[in-house]
N, C-alpha and C. Protein backbone atom coordinates (compact mmCIF):
# COMPACT_ATOMS: atom_id res chain seq x y z
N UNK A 1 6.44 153.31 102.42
CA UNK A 1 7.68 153.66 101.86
C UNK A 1 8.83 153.13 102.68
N UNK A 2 8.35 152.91 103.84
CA UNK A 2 9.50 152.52 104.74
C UNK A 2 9.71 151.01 104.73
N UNK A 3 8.86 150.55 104.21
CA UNK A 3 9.13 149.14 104.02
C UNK A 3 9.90 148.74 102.49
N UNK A 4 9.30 149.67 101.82
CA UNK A 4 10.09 149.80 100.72
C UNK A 4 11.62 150.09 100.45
N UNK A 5 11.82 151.16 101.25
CA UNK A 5 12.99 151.38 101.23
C UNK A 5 14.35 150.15 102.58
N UNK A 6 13.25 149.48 103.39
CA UNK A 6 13.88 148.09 103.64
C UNK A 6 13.88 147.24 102.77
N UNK A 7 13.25 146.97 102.02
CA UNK A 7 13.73 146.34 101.25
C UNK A 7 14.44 146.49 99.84
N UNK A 8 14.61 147.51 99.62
CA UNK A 8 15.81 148.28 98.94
C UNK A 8 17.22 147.89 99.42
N UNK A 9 17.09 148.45 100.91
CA UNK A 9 18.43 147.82 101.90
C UNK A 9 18.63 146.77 102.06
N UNK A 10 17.13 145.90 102.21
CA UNK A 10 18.00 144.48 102.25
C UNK A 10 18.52 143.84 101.11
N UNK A 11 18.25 144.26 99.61
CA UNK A 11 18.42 143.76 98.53
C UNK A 11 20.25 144.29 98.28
N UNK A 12 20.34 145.40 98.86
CA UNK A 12 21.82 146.43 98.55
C UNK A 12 22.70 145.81 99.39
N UNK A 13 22.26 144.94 100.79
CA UNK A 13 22.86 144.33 101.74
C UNK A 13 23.56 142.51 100.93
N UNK A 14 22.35 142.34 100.09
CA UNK A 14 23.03 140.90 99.63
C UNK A 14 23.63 141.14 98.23
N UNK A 15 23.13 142.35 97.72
CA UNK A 15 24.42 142.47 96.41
C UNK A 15 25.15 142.57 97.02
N UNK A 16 25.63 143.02 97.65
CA UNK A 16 27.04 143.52 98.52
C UNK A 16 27.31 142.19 99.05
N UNK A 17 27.36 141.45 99.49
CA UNK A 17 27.27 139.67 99.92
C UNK A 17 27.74 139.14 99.03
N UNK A 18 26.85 139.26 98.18
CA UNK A 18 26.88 138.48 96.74
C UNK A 18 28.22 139.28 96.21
N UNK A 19 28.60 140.09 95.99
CA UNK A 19 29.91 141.09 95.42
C UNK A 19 31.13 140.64 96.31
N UNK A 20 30.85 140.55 97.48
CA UNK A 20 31.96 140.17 98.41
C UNK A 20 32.63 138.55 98.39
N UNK A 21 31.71 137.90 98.36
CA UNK A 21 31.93 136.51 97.83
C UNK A 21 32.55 136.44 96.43
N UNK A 22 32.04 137.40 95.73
CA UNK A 22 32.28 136.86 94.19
C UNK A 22 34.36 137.45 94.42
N UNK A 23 33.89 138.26 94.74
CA UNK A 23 34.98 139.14 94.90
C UNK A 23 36.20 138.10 95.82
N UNK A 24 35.76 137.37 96.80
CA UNK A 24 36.39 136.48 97.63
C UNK A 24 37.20 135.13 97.27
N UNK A 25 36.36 134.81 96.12
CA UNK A 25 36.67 133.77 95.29
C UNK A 25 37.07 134.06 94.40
N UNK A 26 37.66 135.22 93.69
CA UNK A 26 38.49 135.06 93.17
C UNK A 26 39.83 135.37 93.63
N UNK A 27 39.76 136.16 94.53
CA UNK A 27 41.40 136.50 95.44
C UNK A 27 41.75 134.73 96.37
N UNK A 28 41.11 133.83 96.23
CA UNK A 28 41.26 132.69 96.83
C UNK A 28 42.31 131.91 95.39
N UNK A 29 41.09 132.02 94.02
CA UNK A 29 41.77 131.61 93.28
C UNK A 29 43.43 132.20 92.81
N UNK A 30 43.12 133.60 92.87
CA UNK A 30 44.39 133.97 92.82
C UNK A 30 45.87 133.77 93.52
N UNK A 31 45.39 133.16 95.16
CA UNK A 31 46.59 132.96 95.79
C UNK A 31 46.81 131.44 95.21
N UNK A 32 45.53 130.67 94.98
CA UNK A 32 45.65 129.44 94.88
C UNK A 32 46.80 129.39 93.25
N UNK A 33 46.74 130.30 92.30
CA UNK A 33 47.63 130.43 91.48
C UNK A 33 49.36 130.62 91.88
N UNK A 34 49.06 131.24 93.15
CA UNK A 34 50.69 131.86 93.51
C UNK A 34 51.05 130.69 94.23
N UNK A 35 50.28 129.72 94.97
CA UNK A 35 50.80 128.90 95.85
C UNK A 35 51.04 128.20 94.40
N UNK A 36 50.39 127.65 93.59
CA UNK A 36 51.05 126.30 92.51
C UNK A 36 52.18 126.79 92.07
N UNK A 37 52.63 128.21 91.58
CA UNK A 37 53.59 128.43 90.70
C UNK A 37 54.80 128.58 92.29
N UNK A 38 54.36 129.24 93.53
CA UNK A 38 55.65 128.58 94.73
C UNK A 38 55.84 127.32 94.26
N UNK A 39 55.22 126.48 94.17
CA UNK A 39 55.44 124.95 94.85
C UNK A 39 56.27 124.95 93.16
N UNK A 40 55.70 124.78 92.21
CA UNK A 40 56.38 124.69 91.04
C UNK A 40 57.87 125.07 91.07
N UNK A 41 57.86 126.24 91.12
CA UNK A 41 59.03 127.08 91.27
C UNK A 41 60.23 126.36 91.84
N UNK A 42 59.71 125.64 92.78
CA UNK A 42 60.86 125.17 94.65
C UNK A 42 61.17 124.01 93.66
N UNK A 43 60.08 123.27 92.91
CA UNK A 43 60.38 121.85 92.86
C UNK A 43 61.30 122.13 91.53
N UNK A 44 61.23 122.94 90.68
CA UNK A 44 62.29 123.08 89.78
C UNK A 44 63.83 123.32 90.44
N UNK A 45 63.94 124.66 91.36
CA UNK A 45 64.79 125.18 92.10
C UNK A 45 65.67 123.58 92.71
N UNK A 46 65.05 122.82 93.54
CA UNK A 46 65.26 121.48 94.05
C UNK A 46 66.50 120.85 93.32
N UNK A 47 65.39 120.58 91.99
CA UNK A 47 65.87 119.88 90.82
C UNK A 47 67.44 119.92 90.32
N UNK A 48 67.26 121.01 89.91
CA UNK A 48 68.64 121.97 89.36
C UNK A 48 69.09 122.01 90.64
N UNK A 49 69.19 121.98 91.87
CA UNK A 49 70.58 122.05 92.65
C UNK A 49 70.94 120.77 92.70
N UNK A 50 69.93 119.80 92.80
CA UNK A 50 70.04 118.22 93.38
C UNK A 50 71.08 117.79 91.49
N UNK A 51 70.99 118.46 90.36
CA UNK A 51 71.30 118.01 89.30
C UNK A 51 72.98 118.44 89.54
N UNK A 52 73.01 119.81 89.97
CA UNK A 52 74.12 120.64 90.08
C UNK A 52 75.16 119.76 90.80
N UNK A 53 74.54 119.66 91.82
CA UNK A 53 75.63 118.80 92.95
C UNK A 53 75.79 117.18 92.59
N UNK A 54 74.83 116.75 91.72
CA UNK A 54 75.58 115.37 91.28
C UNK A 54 76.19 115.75 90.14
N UNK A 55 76.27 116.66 88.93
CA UNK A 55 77.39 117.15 88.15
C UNK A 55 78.85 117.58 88.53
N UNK A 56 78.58 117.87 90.23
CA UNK A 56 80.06 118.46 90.65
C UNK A 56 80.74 116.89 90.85
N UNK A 57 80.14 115.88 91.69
CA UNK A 57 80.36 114.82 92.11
C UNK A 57 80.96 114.14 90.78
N UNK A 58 80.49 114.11 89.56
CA UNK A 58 81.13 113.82 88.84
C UNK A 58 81.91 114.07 88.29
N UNK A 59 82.57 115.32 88.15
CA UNK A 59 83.18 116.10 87.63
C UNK A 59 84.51 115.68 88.37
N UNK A 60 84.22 116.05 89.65
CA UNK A 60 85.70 115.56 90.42
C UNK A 60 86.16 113.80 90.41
N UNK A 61 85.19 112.95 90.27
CA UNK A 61 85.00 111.25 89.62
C UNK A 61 85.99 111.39 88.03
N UNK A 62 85.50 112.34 87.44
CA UNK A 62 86.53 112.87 86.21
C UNK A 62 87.74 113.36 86.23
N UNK A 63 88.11 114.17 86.95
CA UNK A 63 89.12 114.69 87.17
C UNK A 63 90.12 113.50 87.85
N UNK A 64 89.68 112.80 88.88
CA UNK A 64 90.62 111.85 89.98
C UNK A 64 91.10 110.48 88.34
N UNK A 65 90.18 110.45 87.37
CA UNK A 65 90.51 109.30 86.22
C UNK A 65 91.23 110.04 85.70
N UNK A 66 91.50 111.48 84.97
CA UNK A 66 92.49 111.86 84.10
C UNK A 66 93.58 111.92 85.05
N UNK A 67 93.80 112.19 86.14
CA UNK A 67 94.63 112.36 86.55
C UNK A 67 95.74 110.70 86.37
N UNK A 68 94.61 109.93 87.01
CA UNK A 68 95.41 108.65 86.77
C UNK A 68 95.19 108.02 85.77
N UNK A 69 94.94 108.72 84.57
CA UNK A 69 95.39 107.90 83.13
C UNK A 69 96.23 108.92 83.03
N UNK A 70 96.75 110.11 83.06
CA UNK A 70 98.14 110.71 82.78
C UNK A 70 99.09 110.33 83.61
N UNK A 71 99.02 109.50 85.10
CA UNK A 71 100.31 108.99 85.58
C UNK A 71 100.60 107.60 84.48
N UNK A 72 99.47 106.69 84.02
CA UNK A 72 99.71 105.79 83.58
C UNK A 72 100.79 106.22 82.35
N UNK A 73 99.96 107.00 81.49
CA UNK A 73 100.77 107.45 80.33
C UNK A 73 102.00 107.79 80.53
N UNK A 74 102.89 108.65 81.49
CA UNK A 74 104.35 108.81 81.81
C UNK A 74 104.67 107.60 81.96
N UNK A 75 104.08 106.76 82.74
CA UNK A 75 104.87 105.32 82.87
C UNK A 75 104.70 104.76 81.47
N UNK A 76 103.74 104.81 80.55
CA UNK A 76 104.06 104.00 79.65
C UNK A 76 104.97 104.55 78.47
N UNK A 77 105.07 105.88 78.73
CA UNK A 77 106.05 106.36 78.41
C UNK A 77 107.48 106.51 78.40
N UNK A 78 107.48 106.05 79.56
CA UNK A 78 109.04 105.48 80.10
C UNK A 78 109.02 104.29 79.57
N UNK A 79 108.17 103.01 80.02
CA UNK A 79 108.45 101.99 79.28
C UNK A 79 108.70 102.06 77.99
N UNK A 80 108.35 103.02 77.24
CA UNK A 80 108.39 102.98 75.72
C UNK A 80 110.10 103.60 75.10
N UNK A 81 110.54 104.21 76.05
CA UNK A 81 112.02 104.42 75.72
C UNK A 81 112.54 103.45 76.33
N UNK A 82 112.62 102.55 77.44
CA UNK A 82 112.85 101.55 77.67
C UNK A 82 113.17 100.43 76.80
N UNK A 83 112.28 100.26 76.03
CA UNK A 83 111.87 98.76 75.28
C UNK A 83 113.14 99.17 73.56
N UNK A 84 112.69 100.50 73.39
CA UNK A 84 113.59 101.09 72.08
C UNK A 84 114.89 101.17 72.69
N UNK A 85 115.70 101.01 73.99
CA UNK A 85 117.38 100.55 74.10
C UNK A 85 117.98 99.44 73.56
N UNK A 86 118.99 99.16 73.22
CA UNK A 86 119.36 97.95 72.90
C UNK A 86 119.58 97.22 73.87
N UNK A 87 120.06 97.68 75.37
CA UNK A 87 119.66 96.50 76.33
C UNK A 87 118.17 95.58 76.30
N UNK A 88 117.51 96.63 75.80
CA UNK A 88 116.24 95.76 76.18
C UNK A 88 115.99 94.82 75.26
N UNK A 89 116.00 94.82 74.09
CA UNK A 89 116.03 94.67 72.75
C UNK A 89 116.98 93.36 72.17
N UNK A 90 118.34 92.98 72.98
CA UNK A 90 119.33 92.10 73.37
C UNK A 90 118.90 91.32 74.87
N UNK A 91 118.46 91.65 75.59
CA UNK A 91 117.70 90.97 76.64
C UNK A 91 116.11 90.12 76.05
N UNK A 92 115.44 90.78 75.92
CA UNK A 92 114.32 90.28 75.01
C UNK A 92 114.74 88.99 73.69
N UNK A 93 115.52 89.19 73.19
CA UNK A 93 115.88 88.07 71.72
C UNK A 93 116.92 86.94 72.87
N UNK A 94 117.41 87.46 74.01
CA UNK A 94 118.23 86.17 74.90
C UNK A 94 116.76 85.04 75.46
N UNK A 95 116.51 86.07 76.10
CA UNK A 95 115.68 85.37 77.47
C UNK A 95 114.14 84.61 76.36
N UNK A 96 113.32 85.42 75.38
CA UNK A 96 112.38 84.90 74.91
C UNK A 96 112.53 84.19 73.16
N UNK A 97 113.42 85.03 72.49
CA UNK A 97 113.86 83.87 71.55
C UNK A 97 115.23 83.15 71.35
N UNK A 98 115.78 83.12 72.40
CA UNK A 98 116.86 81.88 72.93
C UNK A 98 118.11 82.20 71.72
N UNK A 99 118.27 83.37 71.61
CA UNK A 99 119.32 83.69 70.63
C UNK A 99 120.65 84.32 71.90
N UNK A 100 121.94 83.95 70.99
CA UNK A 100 123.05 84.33 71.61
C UNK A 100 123.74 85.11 70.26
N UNK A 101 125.10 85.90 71.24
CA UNK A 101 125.98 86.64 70.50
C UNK A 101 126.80 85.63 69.58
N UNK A 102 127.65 86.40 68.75
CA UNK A 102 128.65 85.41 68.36
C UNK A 102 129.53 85.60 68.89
N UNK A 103 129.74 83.88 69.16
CA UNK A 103 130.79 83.44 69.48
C UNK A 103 130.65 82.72 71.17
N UNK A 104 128.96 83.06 71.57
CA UNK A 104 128.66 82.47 72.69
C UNK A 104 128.40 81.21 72.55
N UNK A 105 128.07 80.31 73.55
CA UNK A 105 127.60 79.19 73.57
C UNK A 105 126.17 79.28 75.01
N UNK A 106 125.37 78.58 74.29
CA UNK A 106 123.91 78.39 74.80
C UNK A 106 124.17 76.97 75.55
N UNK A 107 123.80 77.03 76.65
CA UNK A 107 123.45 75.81 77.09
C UNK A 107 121.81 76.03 78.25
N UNK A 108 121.34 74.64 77.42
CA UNK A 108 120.10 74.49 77.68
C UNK A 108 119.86 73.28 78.67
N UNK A 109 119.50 73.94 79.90
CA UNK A 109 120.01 73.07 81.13
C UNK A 109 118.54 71.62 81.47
N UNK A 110 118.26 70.80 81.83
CA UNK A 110 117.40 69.38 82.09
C UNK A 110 116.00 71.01 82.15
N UNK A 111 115.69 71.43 83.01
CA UNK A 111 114.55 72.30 83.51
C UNK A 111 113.85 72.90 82.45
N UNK A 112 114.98 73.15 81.36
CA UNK A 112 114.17 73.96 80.66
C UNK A 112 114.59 74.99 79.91
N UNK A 113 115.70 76.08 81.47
CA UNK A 113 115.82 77.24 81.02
C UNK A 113 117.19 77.39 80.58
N UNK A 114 117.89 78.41 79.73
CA UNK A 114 118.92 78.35 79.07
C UNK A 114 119.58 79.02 79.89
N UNK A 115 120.97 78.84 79.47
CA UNK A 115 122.08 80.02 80.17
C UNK A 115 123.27 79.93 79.28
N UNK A 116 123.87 80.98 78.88
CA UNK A 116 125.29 81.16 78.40
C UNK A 116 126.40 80.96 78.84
N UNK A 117 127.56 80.64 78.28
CA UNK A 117 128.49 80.31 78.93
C UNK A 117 128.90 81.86 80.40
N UNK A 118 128.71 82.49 79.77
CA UNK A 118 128.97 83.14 80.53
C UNK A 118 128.48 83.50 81.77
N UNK A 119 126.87 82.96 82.17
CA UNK A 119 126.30 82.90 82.57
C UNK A 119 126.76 81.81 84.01
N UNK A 120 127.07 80.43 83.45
CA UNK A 120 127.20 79.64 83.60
C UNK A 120 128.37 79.61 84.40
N UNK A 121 129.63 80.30 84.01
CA UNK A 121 131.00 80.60 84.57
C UNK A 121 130.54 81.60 85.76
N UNK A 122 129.95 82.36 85.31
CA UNK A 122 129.68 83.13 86.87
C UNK A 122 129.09 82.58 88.09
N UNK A 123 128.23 81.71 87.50
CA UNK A 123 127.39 80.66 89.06
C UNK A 123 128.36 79.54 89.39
N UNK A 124 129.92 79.33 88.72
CA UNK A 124 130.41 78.57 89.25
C UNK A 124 131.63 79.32 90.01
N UNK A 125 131.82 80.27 89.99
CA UNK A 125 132.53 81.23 90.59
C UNK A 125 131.78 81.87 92.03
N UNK A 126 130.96 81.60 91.75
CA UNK A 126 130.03 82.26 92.80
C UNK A 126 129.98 80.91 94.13
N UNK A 127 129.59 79.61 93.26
CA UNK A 127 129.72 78.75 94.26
C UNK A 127 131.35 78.20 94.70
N UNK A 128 132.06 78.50 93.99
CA UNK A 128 133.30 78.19 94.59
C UNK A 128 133.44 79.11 95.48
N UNK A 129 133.10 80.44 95.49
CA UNK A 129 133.16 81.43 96.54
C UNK A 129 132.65 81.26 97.92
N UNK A 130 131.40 80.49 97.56
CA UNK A 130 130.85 80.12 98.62
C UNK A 130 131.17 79.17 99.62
N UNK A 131 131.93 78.24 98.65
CA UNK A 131 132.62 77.27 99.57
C UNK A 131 133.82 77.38 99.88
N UNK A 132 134.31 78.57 99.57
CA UNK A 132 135.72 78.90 100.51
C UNK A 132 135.18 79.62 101.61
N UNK A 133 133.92 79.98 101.54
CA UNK A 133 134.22 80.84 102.47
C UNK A 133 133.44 80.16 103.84
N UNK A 134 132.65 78.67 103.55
CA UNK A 134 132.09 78.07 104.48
C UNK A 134 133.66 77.13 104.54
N UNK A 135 134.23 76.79 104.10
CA UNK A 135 135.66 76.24 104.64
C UNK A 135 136.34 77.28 105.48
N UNK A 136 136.39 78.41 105.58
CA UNK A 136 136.69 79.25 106.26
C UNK A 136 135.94 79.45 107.20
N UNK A 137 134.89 79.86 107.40
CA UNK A 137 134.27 79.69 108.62
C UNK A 137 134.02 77.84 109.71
N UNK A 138 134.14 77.08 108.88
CA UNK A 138 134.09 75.80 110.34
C UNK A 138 135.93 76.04 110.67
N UNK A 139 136.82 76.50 109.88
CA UNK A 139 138.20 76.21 110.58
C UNK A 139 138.76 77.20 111.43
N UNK A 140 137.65 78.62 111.04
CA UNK A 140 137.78 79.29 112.16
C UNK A 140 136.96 79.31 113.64
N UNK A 141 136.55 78.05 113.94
CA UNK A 141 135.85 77.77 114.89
C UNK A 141 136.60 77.45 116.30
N UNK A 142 138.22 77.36 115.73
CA UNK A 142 138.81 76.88 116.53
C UNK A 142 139.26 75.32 116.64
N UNK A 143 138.88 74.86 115.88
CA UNK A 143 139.31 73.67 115.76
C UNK A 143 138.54 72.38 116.46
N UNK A 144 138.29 72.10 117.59
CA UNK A 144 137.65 71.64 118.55
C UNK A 144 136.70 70.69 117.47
N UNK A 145 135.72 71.11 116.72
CA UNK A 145 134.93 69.82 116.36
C UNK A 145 134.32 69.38 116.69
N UNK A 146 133.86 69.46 118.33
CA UNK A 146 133.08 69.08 119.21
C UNK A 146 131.45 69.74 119.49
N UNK A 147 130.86 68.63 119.64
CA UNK A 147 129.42 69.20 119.44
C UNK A 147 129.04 69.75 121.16
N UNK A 148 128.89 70.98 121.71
CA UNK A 148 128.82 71.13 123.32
C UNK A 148 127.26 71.46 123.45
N UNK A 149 126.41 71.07 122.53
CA UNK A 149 125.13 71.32 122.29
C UNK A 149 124.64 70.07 123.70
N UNK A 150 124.82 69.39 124.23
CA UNK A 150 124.37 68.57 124.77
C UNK A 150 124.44 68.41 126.44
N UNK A 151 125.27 69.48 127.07
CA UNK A 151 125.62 69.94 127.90
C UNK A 151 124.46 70.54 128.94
């Protein structure tokens, strides 16, 4: 009986083995479930920040362009009341379609470019100015005439 009941024990010793293993392998599989869905988890987590922070990067890439297409727009906005003055409008029909007032006269000089009489009277006023006033400066030199550059 006593051998019997060893081997009773040894049979109760390897179910129990056998139960412990079975039992072992699956708490292995089970972490091995928690570690894939960590790693899963992180690599999503990753994702979405690495997505987040190049959405901010762009966002402010967006912001720095509206900003400078709304400076553009004030300026072209200004130009646009600009162009609707009649200075501009009378400057524009002089300078690109070679039209004058009445009662002006156009003169269209060897080069090319045109000028009005009036135009024309002022650059000769201007150079007569100029040459009074270089006649005025050699006679206020004192008179002398003499070159002392050589001295």
């Amino acid at each position: 009986m006593a051998s019997r009941k060893r081997k009773i024990a040894k049979g109760v010793r390897k179910a129990n083995r056998m139960g412990r293993k079975f039992i072992s392998g699956e708490a292995d599989l089970q972490r091995l479930i928690y570690v894939i869905f960590a790693v899963v988890l992180a690599i999503v987590l990753i994702r979405g920040a690495v997505s987040f922070h190049s959405l901010k990067v762009e966002q402010k890439a967006v912001e720095e362009k509206y900003a400078q297409l709304q400076e553009q727009k004030a300026e072209l906005e200004q130009d646009l009341k600009y162009i609707n003055t009649p200075e501009y409008i009378e400057r524009t029909a002089r300078d690109m379609l070679k039209m004058v007032m009445p009662g002006e006269i156009l003169y269209i000089m060897r080069d090319g470019t045109t000028k009005t009489e009036e135009q024309v009277q002022q650059e000769k006023q201007a150079q007569e100015a100029q040459e009074k006033g270089s006649d005025s400066d050699s006679s206020s030199d004192g008179g002398s005439g003499e070159d002392t550059g050589g001295e």
